[in-house]
N, C-alpha and C. Protein backbone atom coordinates (compact mmCIF):
# COMPACT_ATOMS: atom_id res chain seq x y z
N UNK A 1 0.85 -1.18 0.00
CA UNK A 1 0.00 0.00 0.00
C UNK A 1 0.89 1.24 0.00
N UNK A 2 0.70 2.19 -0.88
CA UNK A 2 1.16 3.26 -1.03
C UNK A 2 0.81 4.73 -0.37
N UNK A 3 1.92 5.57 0.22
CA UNK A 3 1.64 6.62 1.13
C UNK A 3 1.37 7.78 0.28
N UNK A 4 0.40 8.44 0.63
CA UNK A 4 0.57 9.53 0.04
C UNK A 4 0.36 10.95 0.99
N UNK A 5 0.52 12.11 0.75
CA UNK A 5 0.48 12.97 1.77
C UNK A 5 -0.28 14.60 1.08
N UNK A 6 -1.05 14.97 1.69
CA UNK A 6 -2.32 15.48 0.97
C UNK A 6 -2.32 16.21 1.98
N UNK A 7 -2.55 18.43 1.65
CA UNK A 7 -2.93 19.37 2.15
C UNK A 7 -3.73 19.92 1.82
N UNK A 8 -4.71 20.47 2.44
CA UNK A 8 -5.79 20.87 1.81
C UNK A 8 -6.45 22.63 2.39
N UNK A 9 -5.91 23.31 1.56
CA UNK A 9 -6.20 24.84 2.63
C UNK A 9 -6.81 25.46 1.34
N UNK A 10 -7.63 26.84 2.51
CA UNK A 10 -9.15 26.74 1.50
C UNK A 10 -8.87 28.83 2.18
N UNK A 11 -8.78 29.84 1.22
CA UNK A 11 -8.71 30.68 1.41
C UNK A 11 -9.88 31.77 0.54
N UNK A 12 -10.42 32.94 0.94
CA UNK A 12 -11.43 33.41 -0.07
C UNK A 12 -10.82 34.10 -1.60
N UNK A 13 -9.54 34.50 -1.67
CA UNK A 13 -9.07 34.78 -2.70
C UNK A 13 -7.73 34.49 -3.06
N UNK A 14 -7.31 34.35 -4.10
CA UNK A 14 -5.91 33.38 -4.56
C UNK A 14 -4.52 34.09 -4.12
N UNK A 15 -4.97 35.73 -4.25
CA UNK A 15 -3.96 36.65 -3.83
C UNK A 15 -3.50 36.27 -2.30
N UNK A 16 -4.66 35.91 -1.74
CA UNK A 16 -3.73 35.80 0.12
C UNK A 16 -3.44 34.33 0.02
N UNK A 17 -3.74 33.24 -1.10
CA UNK A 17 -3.44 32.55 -0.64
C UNK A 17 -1.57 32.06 -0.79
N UNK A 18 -1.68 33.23 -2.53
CA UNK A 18 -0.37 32.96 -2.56
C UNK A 18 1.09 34.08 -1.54
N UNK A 19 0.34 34.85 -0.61
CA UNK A 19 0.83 35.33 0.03
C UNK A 19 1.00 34.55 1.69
N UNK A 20 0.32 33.66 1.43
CA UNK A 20 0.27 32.79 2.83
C UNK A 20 1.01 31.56 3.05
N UNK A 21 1.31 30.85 1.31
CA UNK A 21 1.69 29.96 1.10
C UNK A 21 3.33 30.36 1.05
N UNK A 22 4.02 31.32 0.26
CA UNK A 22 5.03 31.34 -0.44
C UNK A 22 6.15 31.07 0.23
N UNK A 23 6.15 30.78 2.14
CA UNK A 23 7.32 30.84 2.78
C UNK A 23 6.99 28.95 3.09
N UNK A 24 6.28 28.54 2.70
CA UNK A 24 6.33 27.08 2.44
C UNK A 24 6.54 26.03 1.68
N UNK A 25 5.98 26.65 0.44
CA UNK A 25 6.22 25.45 -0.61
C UNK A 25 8.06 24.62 -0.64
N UNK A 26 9.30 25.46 -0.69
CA UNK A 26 10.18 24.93 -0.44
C UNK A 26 10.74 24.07 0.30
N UNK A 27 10.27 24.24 1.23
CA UNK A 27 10.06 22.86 2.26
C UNK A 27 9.25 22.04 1.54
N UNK A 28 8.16 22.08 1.40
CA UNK A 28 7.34 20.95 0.31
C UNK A 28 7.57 20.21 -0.33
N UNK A 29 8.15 20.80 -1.44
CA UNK A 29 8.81 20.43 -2.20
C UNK A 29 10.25 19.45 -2.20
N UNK A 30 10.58 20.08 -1.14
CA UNK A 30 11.98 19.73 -0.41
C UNK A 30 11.45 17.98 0.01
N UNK A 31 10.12 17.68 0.38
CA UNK A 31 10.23 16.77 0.57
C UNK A 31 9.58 15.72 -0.67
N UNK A 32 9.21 16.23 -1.52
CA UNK A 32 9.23 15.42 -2.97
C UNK A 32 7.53 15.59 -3.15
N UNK A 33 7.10 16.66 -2.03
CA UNK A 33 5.21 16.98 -2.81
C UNK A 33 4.92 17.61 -3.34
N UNK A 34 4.40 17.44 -4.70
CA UNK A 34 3.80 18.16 -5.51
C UNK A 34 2.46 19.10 -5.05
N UNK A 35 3.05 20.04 -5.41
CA UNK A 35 2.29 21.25 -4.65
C UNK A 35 0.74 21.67 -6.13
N UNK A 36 -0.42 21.39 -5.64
CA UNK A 36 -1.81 22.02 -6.48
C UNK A 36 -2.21 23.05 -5.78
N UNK A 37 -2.55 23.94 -6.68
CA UNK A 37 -3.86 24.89 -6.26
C UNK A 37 -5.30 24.91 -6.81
N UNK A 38 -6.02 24.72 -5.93
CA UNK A 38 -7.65 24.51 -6.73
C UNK A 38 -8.39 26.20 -6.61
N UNK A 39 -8.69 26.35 -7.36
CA UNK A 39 -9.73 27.48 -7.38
C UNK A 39 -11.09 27.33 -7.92
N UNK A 40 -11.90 27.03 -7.32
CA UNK A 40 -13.72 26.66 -7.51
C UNK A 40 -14.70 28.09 -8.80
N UNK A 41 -14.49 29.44 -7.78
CA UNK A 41 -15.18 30.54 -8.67
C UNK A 41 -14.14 31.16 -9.57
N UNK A 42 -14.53 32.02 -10.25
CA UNK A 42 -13.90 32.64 -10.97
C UNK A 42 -13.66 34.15 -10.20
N UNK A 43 -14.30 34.60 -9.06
CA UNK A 43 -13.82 35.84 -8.45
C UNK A 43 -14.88 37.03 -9.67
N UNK A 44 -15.90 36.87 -10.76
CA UNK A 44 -16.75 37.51 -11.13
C UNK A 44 -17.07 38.59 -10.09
N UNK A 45 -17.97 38.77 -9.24
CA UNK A 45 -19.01 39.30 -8.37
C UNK A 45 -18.00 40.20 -7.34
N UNK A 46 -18.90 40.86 -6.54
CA UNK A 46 -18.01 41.95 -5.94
C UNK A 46 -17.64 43.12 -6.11
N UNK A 47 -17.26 43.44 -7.46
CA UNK A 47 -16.77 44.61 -7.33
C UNK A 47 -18.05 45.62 -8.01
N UNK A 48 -18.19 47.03 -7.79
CA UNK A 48 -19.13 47.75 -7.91
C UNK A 48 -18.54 48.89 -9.38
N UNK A 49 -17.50 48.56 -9.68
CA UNK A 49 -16.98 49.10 -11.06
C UNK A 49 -16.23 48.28 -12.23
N UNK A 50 -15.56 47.18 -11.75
CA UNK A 50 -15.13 46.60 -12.68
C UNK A 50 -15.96 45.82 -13.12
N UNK A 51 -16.30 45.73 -14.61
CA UNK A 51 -17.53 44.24 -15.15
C UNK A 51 -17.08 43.03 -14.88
N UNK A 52 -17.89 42.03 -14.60
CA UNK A 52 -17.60 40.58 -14.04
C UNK A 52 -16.61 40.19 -14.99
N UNK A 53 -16.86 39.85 -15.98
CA UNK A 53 -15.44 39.56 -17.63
C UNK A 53 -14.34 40.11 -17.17
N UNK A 54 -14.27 41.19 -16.68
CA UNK A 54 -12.98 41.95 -16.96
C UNK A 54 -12.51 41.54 -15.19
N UNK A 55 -13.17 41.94 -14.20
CA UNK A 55 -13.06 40.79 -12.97
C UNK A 55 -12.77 39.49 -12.52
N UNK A 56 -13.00 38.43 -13.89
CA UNK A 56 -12.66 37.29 -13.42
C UNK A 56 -11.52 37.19 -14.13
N UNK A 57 -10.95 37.92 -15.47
CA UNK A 57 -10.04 37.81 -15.74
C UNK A 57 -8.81 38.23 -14.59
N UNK A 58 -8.96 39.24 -14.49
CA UNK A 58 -7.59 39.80 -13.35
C UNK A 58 -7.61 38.88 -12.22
N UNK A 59 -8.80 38.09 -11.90
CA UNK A 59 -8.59 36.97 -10.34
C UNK A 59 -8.12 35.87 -11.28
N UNK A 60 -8.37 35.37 -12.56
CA UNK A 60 -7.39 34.34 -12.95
C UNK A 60 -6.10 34.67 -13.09
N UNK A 61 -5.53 35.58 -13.49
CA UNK A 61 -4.58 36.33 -13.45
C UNK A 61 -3.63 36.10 -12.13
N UNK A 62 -4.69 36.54 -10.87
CA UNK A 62 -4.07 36.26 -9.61
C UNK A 62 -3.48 35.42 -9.39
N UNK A 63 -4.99 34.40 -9.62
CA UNK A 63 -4.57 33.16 -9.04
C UNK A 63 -3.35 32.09 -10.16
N UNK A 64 -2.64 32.57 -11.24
CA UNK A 64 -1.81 32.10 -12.41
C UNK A 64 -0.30 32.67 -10.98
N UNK A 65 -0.43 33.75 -10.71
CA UNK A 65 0.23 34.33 -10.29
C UNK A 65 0.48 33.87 -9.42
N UNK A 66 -0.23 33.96 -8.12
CA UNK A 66 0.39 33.23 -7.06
C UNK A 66 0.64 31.36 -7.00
N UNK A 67 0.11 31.01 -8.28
CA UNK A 67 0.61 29.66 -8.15
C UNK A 67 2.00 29.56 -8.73
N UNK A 68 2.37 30.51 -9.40
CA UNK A 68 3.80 30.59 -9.95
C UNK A 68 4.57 30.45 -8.64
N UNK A 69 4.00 32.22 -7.94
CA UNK A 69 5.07 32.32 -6.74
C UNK A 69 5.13 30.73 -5.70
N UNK A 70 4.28 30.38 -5.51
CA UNK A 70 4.49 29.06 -4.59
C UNK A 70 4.76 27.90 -5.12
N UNK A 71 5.02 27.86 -6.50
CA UNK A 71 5.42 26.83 -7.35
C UNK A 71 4.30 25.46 -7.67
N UNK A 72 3.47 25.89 -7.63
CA UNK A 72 2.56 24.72 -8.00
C UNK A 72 1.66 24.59 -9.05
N UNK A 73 0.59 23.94 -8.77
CA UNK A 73 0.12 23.39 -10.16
C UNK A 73 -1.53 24.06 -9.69
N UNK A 74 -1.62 25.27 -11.19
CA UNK A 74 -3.02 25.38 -10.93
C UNK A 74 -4.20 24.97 -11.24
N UNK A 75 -5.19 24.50 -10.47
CA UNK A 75 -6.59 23.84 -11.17
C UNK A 75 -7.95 25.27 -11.28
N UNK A 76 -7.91 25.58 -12.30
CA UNK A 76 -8.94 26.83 -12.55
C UNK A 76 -10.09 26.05 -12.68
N UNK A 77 -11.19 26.21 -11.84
CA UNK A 77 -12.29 24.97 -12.56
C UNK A 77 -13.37 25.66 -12.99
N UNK A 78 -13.44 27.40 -12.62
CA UNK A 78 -14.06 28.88 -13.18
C UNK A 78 -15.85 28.82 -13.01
N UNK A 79 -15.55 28.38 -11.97
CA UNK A 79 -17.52 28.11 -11.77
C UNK A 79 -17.57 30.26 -11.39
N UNK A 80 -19.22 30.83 -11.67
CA UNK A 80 -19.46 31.68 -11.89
C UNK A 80 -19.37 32.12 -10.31
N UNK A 81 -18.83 32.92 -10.15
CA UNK A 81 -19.20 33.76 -8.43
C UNK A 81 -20.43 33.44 -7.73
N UNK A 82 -20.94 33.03 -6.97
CA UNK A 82 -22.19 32.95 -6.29
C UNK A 82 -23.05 31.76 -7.17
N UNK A 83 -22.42 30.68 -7.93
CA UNK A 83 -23.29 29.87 -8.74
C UNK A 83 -22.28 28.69 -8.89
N UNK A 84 -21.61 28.17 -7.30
CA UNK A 84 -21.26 27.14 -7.06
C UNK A 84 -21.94 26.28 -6.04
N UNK A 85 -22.86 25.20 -6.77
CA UNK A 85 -23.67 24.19 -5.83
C UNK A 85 -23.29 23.45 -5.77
N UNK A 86 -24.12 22.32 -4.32
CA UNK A 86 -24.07 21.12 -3.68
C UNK A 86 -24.38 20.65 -4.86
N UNK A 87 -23.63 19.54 -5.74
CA UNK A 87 -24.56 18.85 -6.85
C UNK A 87 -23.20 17.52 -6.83
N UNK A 88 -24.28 16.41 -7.38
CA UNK A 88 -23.04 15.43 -8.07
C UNK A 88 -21.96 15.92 -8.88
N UNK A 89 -22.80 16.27 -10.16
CA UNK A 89 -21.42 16.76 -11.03
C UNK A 89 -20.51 18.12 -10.59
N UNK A 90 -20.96 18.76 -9.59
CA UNK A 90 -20.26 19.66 -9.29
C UNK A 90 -18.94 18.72 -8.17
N UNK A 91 -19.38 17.51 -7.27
CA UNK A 91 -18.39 17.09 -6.75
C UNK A 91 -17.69 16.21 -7.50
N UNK A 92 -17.91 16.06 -8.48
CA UNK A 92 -17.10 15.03 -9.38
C UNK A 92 -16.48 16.01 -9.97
N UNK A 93 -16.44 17.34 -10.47
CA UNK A 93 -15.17 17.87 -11.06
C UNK A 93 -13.93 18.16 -9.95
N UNK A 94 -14.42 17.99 -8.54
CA UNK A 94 -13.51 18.08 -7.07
C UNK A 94 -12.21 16.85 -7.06
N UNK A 95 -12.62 16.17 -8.07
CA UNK A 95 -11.92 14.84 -7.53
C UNK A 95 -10.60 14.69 -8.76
């Protein structure tokens, strides 16, 4: 049977996460784990001037970004801001 070793941290936007992560991954890595980042929404919604299009672009952007800085692998899966449900096929793209 094979070991495997699995982290799982869950932050509201990609920017803090790659600011939270970046004094870790080297150690991580250091020990031979491949480092993912999952991102569920696209970061659309929220803002009261920028249009959602032009909004989710700059949070993919982010989140391209801080997966660089922490060296890992990003999973964009771009569900719409506020239009991520409890559903089967929504937990089967999780896996």
């Amino acid at each position: 049977m094979g070991c495997s070793k699995t982290c799982v941290s869950s932050w509201g936007a990609p920017r803090r996460f790659g600011n939270s992560m970046r004094r870790y991954p080297g150690e991580i890595r250091w020990q031979g784990v491949q480092v993912d980042m999952a991102v569920a929404t696209d970061g659309s919604a929220g803002h009261m001037v920028i249009p959602p299009a032009e909004l989710a672009a700059i949070r993919r952007q982010e989140a391209i970004n801080a997966a660089a800085v922490i060296g890992a692998k990003l999973h964009w899966l771009g569900y719409t801001d506020e239009l991520l449900f409890e559903d089967i096929p929504t937990r089967l793209r999780f896996c």
